[in-house]
N, C-alpha and C. Protein backbone atom coordinates (compact mmCIF):
# COMPACT_ATOMS: atom_id res chain seq x y z
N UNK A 1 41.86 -40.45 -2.49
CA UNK A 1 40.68 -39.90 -1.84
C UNK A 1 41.09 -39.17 -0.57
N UNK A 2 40.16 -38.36 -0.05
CA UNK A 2 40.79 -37.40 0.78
C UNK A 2 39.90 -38.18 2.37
N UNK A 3 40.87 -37.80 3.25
CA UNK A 3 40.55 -38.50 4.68
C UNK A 3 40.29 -37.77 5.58
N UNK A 4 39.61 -38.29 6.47
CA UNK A 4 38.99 -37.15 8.25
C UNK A 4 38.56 -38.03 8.81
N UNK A 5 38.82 -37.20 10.10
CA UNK A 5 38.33 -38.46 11.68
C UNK A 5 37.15 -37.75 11.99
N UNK A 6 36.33 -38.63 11.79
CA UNK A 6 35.13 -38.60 11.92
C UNK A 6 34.63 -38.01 13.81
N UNK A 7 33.80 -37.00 13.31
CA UNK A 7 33.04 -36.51 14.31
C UNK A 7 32.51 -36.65 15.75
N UNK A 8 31.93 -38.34 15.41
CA UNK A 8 31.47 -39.02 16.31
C UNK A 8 32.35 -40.12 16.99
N UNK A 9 33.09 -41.15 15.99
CA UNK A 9 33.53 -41.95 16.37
C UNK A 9 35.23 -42.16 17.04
N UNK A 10 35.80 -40.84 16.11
CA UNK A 10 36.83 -40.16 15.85
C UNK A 10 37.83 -41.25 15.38
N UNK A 11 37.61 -42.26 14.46
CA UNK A 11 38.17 -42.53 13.44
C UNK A 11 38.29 -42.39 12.25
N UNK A 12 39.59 -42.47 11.54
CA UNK A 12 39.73 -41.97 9.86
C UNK A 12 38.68 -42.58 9.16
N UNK A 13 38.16 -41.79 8.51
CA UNK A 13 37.35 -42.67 7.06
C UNK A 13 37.94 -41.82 6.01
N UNK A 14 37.40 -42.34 4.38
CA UNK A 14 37.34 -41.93 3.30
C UNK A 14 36.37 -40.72 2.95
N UNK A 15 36.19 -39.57 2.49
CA UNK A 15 35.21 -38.77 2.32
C UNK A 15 34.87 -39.05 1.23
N UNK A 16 33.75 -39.05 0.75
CA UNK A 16 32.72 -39.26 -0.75
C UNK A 16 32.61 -38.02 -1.32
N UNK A 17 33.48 -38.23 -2.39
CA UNK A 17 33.62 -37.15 -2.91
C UNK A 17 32.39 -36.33 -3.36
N UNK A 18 31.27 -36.65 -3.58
CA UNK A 18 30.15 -36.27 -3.29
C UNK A 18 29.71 -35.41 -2.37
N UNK A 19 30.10 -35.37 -1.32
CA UNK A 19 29.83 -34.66 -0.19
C UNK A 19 31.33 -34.33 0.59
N UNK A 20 31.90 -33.08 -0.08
CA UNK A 20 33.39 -33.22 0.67
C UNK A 20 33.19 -32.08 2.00
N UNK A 21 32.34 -31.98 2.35
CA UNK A 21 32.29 -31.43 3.76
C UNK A 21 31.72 -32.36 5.10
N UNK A 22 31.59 -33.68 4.36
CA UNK A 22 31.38 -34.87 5.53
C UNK A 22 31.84 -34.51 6.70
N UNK A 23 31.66 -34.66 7.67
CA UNK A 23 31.93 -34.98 8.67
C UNK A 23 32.23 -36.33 9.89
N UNK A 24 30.80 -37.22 9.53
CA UNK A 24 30.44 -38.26 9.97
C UNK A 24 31.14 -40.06 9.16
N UNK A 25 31.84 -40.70 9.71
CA UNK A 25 31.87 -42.04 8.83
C UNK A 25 30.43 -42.36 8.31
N UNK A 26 30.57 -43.85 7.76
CA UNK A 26 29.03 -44.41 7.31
C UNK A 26 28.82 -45.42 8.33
N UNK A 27 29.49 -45.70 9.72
CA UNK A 27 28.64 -46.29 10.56
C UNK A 27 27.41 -46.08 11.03
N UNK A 28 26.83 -47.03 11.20
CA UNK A 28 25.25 -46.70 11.62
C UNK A 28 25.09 -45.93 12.82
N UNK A 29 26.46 -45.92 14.39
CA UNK A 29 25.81 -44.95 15.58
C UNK A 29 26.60 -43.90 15.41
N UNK A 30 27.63 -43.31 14.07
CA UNK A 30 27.77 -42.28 13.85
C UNK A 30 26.75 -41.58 13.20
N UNK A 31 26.34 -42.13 11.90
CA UNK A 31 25.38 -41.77 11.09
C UNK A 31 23.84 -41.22 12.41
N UNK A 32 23.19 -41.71 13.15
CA UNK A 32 22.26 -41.50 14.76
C UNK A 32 23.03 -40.38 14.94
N UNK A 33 24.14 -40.20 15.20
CA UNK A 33 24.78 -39.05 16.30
C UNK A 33 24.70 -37.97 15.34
N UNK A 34 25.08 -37.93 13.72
CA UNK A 34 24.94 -36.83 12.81
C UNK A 34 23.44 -35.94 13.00
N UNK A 35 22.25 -37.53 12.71
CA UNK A 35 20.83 -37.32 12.79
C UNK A 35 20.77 -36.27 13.76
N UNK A 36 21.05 -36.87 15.05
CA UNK A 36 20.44 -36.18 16.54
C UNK A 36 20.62 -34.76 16.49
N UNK A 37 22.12 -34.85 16.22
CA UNK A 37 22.74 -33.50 15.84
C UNK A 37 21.88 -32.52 15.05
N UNK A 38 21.74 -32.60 13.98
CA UNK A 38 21.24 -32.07 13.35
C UNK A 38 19.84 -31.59 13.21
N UNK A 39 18.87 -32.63 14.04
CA UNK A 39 17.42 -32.68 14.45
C UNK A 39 17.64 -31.32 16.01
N UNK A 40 18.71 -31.40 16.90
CA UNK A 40 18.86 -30.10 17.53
C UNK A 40 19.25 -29.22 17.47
N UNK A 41 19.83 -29.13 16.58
CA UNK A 41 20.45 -27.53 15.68
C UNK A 41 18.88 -27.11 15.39
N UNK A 42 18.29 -27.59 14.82
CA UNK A 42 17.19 -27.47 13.85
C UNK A 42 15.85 -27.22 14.42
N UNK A 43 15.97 -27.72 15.79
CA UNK A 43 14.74 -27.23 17.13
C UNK A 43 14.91 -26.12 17.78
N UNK A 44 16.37 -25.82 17.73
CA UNK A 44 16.80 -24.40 18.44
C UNK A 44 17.16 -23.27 17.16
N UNK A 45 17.03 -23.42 16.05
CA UNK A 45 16.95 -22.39 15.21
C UNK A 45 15.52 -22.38 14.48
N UNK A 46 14.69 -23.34 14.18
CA UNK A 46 13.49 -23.19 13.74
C UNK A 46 12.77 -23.20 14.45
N UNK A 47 11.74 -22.41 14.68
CA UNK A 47 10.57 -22.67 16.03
C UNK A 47 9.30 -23.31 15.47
N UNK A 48 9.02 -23.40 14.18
CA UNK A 48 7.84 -24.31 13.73
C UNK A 48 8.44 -25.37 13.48
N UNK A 49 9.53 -25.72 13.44
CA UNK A 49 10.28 -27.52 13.40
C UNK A 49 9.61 -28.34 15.05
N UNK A 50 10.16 -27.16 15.62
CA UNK A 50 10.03 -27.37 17.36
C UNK A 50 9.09 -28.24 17.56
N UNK A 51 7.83 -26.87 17.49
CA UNK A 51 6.35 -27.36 17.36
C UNK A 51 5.46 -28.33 16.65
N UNK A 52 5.96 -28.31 15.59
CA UNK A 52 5.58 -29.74 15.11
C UNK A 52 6.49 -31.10 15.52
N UNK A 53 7.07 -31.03 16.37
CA UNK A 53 8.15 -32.15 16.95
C UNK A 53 7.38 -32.35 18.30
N UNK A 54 6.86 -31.66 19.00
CA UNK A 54 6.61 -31.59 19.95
C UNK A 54 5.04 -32.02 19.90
N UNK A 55 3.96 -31.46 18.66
CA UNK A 55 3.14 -31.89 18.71
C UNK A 55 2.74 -33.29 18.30
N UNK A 56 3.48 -34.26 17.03
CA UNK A 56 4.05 -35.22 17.18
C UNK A 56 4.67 -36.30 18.21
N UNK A 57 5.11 -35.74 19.00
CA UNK A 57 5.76 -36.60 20.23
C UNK A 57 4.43 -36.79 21.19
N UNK A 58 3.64 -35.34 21.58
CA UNK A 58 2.66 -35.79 22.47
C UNK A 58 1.40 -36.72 21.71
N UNK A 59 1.06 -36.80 20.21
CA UNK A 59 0.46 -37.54 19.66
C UNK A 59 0.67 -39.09 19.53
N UNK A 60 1.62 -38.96 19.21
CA UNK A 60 2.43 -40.36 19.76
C UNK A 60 2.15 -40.86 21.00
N UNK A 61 2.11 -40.01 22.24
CA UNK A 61 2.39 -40.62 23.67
C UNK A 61 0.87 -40.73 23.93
N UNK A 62 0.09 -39.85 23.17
CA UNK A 62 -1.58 -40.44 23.76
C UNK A 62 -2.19 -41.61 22.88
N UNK A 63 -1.29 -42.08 21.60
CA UNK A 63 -2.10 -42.98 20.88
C UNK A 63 -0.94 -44.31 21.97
N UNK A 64 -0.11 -44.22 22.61
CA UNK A 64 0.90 -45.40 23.41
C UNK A 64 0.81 -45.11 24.93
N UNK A 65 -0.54 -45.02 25.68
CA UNK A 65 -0.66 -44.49 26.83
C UNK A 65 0.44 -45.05 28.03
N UNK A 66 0.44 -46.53 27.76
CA UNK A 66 1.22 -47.47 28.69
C UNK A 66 2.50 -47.82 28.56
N UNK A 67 3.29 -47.10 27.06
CA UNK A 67 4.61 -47.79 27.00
C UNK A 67 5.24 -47.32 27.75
N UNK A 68 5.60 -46.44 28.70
CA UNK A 68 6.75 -45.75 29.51
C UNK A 68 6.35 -46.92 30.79
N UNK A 69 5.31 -46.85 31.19
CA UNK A 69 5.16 -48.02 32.03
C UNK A 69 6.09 -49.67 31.98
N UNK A 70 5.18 -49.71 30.67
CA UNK A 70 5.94 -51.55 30.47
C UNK A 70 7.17 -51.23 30.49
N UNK A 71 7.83 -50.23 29.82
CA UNK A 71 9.24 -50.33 28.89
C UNK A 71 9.72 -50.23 30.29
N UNK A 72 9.80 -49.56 31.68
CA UNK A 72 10.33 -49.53 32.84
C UNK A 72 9.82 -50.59 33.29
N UNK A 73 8.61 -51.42 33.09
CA UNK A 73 8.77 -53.01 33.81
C UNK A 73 10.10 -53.73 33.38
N UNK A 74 10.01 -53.51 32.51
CA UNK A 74 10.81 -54.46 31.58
C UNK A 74 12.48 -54.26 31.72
N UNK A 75 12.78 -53.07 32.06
CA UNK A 75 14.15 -52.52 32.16
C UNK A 75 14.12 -52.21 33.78
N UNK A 76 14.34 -53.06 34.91
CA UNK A 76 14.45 -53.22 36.29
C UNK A 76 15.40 -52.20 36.04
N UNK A 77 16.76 -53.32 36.11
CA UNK A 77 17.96 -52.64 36.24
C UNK A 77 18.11 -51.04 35.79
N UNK A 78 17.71 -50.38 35.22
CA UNK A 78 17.36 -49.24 34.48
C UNK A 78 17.23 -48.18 35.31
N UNK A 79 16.65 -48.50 36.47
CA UNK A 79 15.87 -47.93 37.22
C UNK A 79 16.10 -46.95 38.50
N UNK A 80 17.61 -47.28 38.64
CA UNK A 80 18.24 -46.73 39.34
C UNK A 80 19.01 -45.29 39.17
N UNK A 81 18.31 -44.39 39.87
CA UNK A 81 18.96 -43.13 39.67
C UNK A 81 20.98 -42.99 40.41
N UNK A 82 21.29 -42.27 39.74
CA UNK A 82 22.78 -42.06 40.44
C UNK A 82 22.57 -42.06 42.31
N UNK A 83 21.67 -40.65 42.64
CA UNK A 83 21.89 -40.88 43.96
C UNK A 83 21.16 -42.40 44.94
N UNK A 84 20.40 -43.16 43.78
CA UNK A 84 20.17 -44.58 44.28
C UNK A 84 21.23 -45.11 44.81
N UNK A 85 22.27 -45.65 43.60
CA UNK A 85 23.58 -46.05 43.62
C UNK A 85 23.95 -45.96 44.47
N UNK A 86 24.19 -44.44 44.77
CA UNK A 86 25.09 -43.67 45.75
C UNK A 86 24.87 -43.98 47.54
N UNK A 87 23.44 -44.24 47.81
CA UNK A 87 22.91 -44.49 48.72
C UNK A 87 23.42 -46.24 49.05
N UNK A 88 23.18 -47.16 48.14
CA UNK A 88 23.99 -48.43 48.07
C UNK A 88 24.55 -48.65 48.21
N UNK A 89 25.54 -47.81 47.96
CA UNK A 89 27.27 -48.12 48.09
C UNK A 89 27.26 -47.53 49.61
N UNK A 90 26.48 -46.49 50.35
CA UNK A 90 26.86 -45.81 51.80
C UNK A 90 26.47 -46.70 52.39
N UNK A 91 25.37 -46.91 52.22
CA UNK A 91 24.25 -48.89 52.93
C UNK A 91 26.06 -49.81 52.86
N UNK A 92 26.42 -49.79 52.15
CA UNK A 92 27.19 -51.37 51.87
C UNK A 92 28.02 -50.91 52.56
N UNK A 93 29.04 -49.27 52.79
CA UNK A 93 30.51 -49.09 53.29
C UNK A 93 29.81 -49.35 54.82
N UNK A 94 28.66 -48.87 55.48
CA UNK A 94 27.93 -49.02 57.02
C UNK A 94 28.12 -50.13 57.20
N UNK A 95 27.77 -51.60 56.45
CA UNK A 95 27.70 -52.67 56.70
C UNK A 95 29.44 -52.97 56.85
N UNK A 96 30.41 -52.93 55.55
CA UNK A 96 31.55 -52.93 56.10
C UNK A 96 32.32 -52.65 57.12
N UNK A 97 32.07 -51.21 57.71
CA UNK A 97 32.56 -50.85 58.61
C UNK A 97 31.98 -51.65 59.84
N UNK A 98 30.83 -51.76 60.54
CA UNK A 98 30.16 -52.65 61.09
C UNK A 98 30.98 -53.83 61.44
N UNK A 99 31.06 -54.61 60.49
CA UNK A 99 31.53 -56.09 60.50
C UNK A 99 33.19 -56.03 61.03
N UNK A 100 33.90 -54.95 60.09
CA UNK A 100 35.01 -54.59 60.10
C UNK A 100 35.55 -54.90 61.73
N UNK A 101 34.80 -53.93 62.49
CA UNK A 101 34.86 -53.26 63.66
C UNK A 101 34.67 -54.65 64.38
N UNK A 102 33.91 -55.33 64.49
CA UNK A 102 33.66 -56.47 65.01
C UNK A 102 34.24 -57.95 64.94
N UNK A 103 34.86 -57.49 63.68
CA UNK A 103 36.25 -58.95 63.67
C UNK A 103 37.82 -58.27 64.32
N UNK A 104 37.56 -56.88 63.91
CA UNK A 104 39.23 -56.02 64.38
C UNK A 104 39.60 -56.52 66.09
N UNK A 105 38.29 -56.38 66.53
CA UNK A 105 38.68 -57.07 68.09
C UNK A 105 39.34 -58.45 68.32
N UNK A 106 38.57 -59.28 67.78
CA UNK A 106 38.76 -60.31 67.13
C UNK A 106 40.64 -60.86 67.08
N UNK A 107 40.50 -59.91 65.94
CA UNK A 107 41.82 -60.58 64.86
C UNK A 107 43.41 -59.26 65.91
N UNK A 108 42.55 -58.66 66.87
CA UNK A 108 43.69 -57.78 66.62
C UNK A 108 45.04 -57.93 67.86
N UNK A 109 44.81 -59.26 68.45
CA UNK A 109 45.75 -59.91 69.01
C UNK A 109 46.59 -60.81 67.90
N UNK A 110 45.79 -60.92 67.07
CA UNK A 110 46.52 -62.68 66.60
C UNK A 110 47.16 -61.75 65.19
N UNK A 111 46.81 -60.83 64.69
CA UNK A 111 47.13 -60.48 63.28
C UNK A 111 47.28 -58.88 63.30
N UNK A 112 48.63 -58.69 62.14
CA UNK A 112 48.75 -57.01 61.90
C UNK A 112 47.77 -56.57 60.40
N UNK A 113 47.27 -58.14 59.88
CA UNK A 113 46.45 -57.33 59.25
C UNK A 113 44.75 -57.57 59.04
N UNK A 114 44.22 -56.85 59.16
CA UNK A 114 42.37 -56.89 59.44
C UNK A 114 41.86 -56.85 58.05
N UNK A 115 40.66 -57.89 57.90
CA UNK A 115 39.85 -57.68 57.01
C UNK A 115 38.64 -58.37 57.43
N UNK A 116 37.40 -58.03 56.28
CA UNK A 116 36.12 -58.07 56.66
C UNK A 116 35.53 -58.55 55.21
N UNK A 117 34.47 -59.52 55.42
CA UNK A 117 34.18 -60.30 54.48
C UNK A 117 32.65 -60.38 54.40
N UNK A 118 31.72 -60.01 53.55
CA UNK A 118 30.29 -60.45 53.88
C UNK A 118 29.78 -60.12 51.95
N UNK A 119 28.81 -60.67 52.49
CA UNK A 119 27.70 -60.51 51.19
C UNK A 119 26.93 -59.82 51.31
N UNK A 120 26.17 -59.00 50.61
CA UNK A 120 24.92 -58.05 50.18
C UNK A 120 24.05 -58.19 49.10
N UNK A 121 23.16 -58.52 49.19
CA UNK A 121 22.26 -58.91 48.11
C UNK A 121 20.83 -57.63 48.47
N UNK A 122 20.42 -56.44 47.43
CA UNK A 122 19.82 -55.72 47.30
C UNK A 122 18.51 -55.78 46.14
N UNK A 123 17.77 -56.07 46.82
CA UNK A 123 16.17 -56.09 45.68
C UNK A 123 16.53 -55.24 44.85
N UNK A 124 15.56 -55.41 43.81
CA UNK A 124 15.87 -54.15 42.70
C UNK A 124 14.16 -54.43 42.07
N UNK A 125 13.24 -54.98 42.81
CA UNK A 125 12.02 -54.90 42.85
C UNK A 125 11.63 -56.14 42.29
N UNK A 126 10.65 -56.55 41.64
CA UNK A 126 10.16 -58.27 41.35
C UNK A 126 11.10 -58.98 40.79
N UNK A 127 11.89 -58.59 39.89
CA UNK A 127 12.60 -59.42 38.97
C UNK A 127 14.28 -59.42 39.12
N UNK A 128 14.68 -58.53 39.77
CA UNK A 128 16.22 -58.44 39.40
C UNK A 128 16.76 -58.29 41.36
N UNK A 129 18.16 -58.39 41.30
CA UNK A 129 18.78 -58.06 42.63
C UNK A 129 20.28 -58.00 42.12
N UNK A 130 21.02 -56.67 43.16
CA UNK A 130 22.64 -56.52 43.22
C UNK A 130 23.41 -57.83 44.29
N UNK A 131 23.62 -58.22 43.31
CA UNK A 131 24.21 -59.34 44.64
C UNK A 131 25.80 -59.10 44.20
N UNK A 132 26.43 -59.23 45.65
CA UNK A 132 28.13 -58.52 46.12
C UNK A 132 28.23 -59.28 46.82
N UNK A 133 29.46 -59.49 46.24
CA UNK A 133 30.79 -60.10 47.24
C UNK A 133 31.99 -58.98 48.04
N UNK A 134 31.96 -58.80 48.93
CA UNK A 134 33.16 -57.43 49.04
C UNK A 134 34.13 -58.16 50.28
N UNK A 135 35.51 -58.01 50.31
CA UNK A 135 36.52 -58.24 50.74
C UNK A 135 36.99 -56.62 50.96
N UNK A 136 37.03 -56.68 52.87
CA UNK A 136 37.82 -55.15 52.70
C UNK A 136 38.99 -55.72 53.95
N UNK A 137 40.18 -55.49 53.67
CA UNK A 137 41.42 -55.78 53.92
C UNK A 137 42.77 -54.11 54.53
N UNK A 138 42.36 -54.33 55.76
CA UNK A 138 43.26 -53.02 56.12
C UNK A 138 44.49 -53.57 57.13
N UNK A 139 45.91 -53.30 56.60
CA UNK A 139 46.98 -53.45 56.71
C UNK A 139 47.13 -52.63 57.94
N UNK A 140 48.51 -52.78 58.66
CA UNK A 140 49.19 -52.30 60.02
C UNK A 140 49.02 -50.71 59.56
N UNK A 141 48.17 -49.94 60.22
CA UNK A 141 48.45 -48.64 60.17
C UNK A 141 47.39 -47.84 58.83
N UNK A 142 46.66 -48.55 58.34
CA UNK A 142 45.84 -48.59 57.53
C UNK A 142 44.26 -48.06 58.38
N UNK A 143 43.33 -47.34 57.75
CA UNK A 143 41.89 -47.20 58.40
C UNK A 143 41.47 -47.33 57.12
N UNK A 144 39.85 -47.54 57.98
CA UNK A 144 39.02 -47.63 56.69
C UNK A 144 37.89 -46.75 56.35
N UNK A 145 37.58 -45.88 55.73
CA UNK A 145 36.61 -44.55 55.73
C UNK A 145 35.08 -44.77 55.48
């Protein structure tokens, strides 16, 4: 039987001889990735596919007024955009540096090397929270940004 690395997963399978221009294995999130594929080829070359996809989807969303709601109750963690993150992690390096700065006086008779130790625990609204442990450790001649 004749063989190809599949599309999606990019492992070898068997092709069915049935269909020798396969592309896709018979896993189930290759087989999704073929679908998707193929459902957007098929929106950007047919324009009445489009439209009936589209009128469908908004029919759908007025007979399910509230699921985008729950489904984001339900998925906290979810919820966080990249520049959220991004803002978290600047919140957390402020707090490091902070603390940093305030043991370096500290430690910087007795020791050549400085570090800073604290916890952060961040809501993530009723149900969930980021809770961190961070250890930041700067050696003789070392800064911290």
């Amino acid at each position: 039987m004749k063989e190809r690395w599949c599309s999606a997963c990019g492992e070898l399978f068997q092709v069915r001889p049935q269909s020798p221009s396969q592309a896709f294995c018979a896993k189930q999130d290759c087989q999704r990735e073929r679908k998707l594929l193929w459902q957007r080829t098929k929106r950007k070359s047919d324009p009445d596919y489009a439209a009936n996809q589209a009128k469908a989807s908004a029919a759908w969303a007025k007979r399910n007024p509230d699921y985008w709601r729950s489904y984001r109750a339900r998925r906290v963690e979810g919820n966080l955009s990249e520049s959220d993150i991004a803002g978290l992690f600047r919140q957390m390096a402020a707090i490091a540096r902070e603390d940093a700065s305030s043991q370096r006086s500290a430690e910087a008779t007795t020791s050549r090397t400085r570090h800073a130790s604290f916890a952060v625990e961040i809501p993530l609204g009723d149900f969930a929270a980021i809770s961190l442990f961070v250890r930041l450790e700067l050696g003789d001649g070392q800064t911290s940004s």
